[in-house]
PDB file of N, CA and C in Angstrom:
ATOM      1  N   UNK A   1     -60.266  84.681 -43.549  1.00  0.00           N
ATOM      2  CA  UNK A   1     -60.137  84.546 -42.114  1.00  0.00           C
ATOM      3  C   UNK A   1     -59.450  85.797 -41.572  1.00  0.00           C
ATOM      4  N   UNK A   2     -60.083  86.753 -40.500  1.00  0.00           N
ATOM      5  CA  UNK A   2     -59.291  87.361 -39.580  1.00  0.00           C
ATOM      6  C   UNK A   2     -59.551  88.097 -38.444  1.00  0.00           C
ATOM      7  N   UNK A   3     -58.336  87.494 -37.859  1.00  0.00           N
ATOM      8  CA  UNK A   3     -58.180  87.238 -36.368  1.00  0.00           C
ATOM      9  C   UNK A   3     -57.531  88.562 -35.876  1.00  0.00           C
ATOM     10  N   UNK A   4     -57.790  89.048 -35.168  1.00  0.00           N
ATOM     11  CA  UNK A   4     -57.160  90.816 -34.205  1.00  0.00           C
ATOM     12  C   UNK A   4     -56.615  89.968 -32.855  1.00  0.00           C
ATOM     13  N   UNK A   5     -55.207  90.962 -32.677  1.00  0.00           N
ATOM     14  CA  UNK A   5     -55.017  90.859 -31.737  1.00  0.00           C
ATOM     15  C   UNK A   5     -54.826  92.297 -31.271  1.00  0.00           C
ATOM     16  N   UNK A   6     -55.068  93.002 -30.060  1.00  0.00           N
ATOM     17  CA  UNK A   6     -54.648  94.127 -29.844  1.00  0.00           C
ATOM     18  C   UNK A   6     -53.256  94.210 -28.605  1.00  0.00           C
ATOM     19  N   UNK A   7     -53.000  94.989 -28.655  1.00  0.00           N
ATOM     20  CA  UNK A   7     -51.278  94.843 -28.022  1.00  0.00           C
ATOM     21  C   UNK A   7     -51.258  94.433 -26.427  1.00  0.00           C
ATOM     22  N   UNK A   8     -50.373  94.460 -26.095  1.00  0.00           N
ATOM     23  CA  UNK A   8     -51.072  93.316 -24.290  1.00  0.00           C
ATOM     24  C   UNK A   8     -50.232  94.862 -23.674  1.00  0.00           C
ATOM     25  N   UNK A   9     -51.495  95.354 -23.297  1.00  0.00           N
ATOM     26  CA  UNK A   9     -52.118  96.141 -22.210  1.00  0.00           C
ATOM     27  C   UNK A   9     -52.663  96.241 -20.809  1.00  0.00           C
ATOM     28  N   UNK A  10     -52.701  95.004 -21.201  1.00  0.00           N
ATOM     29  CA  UNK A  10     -54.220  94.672 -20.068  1.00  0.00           C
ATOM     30  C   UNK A  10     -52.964  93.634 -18.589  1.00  0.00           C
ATOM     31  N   UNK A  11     -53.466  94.610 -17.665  1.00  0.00           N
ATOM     32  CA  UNK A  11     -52.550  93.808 -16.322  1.00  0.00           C
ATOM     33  C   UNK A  11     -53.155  92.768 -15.935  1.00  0.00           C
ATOM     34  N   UNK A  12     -53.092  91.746 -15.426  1.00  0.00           N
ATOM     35  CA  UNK A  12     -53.546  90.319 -14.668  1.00  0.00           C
ATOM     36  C   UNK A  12     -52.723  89.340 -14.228  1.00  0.00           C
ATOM     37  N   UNK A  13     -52.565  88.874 -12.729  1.00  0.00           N
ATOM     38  CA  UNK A  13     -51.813  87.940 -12.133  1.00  0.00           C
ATOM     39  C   UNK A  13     -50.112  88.289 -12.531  1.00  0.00           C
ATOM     40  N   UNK A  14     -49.989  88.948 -12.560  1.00  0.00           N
ATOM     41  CA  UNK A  14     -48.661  89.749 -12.641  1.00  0.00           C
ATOM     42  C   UNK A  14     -47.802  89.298 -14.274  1.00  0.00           C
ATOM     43  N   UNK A  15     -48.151  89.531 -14.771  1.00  0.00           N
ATOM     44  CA  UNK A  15     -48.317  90.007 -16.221  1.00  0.00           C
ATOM     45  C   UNK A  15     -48.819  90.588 -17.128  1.00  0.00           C
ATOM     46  N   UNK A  16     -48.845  90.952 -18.268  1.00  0.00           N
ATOM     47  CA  UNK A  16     -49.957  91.885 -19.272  1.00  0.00           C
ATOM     48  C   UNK A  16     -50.341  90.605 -20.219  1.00  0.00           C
ATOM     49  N   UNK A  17     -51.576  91.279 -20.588  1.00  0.00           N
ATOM     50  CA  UNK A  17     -52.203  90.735 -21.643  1.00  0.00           C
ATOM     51  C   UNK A  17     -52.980  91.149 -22.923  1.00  0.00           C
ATOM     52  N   UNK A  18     -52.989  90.411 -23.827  1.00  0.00           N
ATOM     53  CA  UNK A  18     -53.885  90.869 -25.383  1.00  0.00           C
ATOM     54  C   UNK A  18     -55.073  90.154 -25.218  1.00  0.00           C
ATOM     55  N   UNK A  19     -55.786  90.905 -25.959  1.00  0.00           N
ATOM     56  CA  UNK A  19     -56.911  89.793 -26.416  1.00  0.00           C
ATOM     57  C   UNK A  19     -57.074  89.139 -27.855  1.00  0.00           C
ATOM     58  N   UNK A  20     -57.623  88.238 -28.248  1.00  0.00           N
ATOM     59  CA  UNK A  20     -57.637  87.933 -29.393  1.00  0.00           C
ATOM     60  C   UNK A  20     -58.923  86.918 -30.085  1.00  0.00           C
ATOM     61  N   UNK A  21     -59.444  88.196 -30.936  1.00  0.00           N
ATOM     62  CA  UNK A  21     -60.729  88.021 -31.502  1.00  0.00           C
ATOM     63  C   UNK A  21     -60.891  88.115 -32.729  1.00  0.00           C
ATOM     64  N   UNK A  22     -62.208  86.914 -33.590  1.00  0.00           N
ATOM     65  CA  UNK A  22     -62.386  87.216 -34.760  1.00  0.00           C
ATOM     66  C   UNK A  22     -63.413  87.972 -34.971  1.00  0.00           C
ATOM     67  N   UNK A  23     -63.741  88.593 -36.572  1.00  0.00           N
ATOM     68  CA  UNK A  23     -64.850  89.110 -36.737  1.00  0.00           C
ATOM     69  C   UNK A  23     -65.743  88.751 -38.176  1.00  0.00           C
ATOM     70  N   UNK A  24     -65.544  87.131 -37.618  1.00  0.00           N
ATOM     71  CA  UNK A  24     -66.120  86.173 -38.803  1.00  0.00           C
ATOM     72  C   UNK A  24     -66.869  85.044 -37.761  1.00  0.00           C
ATOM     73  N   UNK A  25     -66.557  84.135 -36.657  1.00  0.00           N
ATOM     74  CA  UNK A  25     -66.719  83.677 -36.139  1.00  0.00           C
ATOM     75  C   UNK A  25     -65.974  83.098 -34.542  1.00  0.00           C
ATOM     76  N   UNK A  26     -67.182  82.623 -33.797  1.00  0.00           N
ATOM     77  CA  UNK A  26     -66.372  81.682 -32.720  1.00  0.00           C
ATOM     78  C   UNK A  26     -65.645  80.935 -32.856  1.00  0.00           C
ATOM     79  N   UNK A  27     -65.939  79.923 -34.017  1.00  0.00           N
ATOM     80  CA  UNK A  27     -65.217  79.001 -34.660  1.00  0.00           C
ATOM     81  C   UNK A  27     -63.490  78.607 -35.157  1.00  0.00           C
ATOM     82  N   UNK A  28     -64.008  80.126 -36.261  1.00  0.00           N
ATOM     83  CA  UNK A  28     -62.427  80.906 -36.749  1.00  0.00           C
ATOM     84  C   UNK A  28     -61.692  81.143 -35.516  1.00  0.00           C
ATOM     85  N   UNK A  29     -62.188  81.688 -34.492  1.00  0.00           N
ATOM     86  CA  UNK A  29     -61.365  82.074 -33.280  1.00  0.00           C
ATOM     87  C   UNK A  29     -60.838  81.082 -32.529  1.00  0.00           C
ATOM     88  N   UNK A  30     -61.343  80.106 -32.574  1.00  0.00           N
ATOM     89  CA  UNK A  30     -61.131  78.687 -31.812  1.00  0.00           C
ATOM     90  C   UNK A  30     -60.370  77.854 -32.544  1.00  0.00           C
ATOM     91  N   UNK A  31     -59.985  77.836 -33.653  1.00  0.00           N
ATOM     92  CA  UNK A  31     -59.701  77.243 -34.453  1.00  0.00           C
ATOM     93  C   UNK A  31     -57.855  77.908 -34.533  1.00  0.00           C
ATOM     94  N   UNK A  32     -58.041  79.330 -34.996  1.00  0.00           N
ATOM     95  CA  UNK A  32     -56.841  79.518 -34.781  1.00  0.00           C
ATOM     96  C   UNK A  32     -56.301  79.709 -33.502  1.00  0.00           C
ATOM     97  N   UNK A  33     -56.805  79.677 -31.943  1.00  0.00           N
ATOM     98  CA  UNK A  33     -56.263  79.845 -31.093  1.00  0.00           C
ATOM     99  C   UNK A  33     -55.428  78.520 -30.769  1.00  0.00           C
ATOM    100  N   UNK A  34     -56.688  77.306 -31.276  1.00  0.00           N
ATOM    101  CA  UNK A  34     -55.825  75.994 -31.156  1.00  0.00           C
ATOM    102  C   UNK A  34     -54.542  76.190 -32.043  1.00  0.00           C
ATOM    103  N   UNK A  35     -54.381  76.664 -33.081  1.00  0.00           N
ATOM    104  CA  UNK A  35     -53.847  76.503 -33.794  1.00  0.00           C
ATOM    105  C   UNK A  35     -51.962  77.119 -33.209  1.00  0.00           C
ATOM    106  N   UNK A  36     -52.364  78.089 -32.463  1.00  0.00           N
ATOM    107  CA  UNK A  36     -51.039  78.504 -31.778  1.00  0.00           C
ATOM    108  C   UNK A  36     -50.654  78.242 -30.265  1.00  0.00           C
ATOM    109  N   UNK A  37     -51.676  76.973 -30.197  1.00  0.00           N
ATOM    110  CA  UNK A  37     -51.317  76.819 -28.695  1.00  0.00           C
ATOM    111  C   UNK A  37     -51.939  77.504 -27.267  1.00  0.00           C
ATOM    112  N   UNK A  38     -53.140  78.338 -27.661  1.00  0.00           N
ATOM    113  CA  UNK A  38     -53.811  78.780 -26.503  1.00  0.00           C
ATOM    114  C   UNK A  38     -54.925  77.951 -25.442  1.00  0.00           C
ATOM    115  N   UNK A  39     -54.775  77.295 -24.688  1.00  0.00           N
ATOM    116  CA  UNK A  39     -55.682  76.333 -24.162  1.00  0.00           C
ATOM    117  C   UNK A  39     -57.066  77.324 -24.009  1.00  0.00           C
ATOM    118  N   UNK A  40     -57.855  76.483 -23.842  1.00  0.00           N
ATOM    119  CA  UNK A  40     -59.526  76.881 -24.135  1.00  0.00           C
ATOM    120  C   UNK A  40     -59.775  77.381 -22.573  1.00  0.00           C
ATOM    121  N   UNK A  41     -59.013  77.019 -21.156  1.00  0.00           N
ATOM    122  CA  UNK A  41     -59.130  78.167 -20.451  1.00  0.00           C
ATOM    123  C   UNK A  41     -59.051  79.511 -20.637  1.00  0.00           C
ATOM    124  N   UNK A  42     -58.145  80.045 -21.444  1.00  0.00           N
ATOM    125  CA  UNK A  42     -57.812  81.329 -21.979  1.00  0.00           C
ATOM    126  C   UNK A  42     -59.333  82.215 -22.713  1.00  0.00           C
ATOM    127  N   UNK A  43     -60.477  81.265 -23.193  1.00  0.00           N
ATOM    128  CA  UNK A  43     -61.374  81.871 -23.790  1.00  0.00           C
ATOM    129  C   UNK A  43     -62.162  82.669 -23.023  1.00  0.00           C
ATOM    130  N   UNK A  44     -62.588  83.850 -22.793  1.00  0.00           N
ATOM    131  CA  UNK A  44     -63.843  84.433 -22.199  1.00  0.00           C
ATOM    132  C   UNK A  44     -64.613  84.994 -22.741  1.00  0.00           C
ATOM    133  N   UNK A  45     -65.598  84.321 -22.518  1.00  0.00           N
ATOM    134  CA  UNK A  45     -67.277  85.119 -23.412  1.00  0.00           C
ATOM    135  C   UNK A  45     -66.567  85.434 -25.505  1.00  0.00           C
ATOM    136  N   UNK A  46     -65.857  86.055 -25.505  1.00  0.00           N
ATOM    137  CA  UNK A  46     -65.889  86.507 -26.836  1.00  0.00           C
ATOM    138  C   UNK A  46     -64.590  86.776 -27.891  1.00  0.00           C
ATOM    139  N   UNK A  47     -63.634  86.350 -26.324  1.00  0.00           N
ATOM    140  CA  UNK A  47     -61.972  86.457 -26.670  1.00  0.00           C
ATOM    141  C   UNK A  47     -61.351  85.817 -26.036  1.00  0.00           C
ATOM    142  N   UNK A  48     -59.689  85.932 -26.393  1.00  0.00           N
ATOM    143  CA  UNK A  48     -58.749  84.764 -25.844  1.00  0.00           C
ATOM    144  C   UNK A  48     -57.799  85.540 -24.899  1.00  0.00           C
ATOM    145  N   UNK A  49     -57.449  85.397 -23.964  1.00  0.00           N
ATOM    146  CA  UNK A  49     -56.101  86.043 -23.174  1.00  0.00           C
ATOM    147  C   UNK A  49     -55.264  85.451 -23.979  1.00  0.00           C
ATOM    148  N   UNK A  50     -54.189  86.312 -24.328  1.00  0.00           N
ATOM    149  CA  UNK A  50     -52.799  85.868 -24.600  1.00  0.00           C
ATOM    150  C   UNK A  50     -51.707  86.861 -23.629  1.00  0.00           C
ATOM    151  N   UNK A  51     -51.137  85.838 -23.452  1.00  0.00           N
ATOM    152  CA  UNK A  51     -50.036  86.585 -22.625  1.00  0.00           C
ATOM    153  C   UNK A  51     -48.707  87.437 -23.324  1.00  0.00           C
ATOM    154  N   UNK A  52     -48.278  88.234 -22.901  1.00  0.00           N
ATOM    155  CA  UNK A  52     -47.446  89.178 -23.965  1.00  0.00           C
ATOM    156  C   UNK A  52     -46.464  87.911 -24.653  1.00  0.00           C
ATOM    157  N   UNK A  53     -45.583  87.138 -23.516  1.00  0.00           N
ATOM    158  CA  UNK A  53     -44.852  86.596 -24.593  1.00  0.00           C
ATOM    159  C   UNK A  53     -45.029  86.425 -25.343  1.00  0.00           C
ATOM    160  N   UNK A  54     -46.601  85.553 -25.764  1.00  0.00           N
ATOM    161  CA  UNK A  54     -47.005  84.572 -27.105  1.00  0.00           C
ATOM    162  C   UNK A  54     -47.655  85.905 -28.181  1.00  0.00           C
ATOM    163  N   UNK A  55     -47.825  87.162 -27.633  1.00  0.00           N
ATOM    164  CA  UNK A  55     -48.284  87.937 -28.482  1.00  0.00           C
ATOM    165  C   UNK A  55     -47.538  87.684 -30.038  1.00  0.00           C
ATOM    166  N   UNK A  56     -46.204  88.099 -30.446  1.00  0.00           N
ATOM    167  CA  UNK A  56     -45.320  87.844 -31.414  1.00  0.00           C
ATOM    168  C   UNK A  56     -45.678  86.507 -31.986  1.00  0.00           C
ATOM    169  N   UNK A  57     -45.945  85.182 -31.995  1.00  0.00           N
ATOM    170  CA  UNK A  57     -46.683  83.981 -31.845  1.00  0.00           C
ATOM    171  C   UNK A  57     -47.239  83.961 -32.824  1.00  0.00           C
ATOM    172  N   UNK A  58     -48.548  85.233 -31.896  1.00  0.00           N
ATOM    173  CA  UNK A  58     -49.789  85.046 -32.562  1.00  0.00           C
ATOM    174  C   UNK A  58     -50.185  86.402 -34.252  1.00  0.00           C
ATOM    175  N   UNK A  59     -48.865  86.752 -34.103  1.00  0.00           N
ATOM    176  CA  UNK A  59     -48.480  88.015 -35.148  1.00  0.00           C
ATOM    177  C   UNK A  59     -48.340  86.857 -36.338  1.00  0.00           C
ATOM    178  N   UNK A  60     -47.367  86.359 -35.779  1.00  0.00           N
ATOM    179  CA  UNK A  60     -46.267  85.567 -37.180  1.00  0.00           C
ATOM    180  C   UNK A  60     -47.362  84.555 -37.308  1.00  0.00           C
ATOM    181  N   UNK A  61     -48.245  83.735 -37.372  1.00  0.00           N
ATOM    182  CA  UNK A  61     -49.592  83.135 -37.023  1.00  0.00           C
ATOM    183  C   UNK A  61     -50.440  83.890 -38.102  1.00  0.00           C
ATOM    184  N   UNK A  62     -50.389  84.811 -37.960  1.00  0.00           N
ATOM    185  CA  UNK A  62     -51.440  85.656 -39.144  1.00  0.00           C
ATOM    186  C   UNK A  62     -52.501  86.447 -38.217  1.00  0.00           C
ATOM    187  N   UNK A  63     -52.408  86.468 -37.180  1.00  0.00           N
ATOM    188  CA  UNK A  63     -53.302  87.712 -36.558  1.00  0.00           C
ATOM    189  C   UNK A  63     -52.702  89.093 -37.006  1.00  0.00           C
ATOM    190  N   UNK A  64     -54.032  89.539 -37.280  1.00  0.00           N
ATOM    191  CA  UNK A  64     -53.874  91.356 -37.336  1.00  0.00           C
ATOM    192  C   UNK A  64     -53.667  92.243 -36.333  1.00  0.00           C
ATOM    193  N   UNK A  65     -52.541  93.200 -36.103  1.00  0.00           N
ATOM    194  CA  UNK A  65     -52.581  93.496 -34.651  1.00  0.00           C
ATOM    195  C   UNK A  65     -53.322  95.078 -35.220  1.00  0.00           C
ATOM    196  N   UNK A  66     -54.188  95.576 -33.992  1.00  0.00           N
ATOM    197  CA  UNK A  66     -54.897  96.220 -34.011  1.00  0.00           C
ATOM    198  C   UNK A  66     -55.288  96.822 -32.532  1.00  0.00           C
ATOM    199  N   UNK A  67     -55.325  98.359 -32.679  1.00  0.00           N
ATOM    200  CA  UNK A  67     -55.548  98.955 -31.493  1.00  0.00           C
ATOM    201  C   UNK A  67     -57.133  98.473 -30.722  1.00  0.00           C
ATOM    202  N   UNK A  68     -56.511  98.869 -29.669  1.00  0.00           N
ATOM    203  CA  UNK A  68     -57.836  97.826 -28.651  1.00  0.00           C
ATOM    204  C   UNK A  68     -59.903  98.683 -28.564  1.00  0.00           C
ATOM    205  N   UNK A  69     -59.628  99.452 -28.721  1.00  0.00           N
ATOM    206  CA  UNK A  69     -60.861 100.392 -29.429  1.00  0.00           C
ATOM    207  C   UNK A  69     -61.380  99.618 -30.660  1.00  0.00           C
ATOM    208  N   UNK A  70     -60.196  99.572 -31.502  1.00  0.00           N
ATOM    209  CA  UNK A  70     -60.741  99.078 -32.775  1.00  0.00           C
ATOM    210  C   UNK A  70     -61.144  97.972 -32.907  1.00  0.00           C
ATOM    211  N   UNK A  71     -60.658  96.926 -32.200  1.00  0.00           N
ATOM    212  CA  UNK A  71     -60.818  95.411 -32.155  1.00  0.00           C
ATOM    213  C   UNK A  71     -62.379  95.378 -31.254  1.00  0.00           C
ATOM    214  N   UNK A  72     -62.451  96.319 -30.521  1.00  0.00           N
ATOM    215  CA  UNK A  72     -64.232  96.513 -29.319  1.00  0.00           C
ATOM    216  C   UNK A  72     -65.257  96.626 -31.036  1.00  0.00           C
ATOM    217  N   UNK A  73     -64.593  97.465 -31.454  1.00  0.00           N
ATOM    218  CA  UNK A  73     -65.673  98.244 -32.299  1.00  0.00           C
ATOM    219  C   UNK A  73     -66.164  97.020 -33.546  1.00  0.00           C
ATOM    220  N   UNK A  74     -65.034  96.317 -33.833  1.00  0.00           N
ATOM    221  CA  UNK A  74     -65.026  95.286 -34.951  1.00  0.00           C
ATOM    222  C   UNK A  74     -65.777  93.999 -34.392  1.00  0.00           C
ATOM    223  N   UNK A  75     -65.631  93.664 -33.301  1.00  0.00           N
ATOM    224  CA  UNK A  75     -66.292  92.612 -32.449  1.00  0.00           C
ATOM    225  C   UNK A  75     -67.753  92.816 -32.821  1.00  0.00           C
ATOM    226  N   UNK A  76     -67.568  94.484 -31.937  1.00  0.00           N
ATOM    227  CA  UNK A  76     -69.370  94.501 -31.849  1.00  0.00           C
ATOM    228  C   UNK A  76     -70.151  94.677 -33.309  1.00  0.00           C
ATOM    229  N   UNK A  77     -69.171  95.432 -34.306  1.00  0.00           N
ATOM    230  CA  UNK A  77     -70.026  95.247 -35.745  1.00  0.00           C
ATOM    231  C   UNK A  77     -70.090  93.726 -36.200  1.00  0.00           C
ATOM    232  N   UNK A  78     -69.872  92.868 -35.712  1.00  0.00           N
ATOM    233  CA  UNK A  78     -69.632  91.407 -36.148  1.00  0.00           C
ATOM    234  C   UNK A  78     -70.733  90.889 -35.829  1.00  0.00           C
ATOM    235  N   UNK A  79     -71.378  91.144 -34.385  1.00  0.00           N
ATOM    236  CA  UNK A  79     -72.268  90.688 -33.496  1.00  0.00           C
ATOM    237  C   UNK A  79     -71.748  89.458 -32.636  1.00  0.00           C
ATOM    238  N   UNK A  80     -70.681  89.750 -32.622  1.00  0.00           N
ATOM    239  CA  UNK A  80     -69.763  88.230 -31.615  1.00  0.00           C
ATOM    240  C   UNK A  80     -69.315  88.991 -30.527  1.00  0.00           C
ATOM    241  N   UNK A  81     -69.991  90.208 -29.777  1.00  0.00           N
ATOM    242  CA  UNK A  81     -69.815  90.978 -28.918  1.00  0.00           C
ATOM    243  C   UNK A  81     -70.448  90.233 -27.613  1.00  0.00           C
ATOM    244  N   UNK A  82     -69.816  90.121 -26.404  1.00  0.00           N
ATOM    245  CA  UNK A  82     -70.765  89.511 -25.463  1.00  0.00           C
ATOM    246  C   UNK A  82     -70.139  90.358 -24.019  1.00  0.00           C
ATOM    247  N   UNK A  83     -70.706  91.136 -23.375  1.00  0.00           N
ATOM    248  CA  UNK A  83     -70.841  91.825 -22.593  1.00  0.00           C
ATOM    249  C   UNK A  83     -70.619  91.088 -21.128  1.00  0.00           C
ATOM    250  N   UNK A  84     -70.062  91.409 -20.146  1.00  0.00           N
ATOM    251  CA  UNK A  84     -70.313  90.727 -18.865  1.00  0.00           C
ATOM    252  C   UNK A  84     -71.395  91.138 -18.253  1.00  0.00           C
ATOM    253  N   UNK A  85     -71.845  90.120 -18.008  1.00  0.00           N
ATOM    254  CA  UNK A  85     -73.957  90.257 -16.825  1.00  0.00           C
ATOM    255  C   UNK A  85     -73.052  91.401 -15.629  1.00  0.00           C
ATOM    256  N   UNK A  86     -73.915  91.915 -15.252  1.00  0.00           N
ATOM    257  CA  UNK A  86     -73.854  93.076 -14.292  1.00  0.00           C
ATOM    258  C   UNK A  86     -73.799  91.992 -12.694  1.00  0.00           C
ATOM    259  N   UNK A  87     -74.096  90.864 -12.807  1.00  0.00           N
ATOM    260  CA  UNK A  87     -73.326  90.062 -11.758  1.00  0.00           C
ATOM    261  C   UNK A  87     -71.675  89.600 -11.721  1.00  0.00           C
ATOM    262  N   UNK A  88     -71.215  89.303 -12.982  1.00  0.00           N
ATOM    263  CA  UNK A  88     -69.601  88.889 -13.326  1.00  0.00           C
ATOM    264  C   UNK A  88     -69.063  90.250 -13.111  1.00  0.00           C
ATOM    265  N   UNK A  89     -69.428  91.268 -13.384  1.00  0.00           N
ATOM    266  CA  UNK A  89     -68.766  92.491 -13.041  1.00  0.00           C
ATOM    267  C   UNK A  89     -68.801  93.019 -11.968  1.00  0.00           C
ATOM    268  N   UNK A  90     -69.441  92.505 -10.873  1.00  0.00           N
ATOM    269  CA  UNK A  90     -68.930  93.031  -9.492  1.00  0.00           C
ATOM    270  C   UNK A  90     -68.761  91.953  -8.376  1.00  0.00           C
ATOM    271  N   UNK A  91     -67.985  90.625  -9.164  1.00  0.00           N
ATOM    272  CA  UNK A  91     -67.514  89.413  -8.469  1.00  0.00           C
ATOM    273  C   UNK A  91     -66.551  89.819  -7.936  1.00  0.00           C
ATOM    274  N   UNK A  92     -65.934  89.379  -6.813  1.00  0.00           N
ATOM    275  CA  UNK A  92     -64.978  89.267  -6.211  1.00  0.00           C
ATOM    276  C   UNK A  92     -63.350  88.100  -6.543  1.00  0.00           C
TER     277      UNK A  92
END
């Protein structure tokens, strides 16, 4: 099993965030997100928001932390890559 998290970077609703993805399955990913407490709102298309606090969480948990390039690149060699439609990307 393994799960990437890359470091919470990412700004939203006035906090940062990680993402956190496998590169074995949806399943594996769902499985350990339940597993640390991430509600299934958090999922989009191919990953989980985690919010910085729970980042550390999801370390001691057994996620691999991993730069955020690398975790794109590992997704997409997996084929659990899912892109936003060119409509979700210019929603309001």
């Amino acid at each position: 099993m393994t799960v990437y998290i890359d470091p919470p970077t990412w700004p939203g609703h006035g906090r940062m965030w990680s993402h956190l993805v496998s590169d074995a399955s949806y399943g594996e990913l769902h499985a350990f997100a339940e597993s640390i407490g991430c509600p299934p709102r958090a999922f989009e298309r191919d990953h989980y928001d985690v919010p910085s606090h729970r980042y550390d969480d999801a370390v001691r948990a057994g996620a691999t932390e991993i730069g955020s390039k690398e975790l794109v690149r590992r997704l997409t060699a997996a084929g659990l890559r899912r892109r936003k439609k060119r409509s979700e990307a210019y929603e309001v």
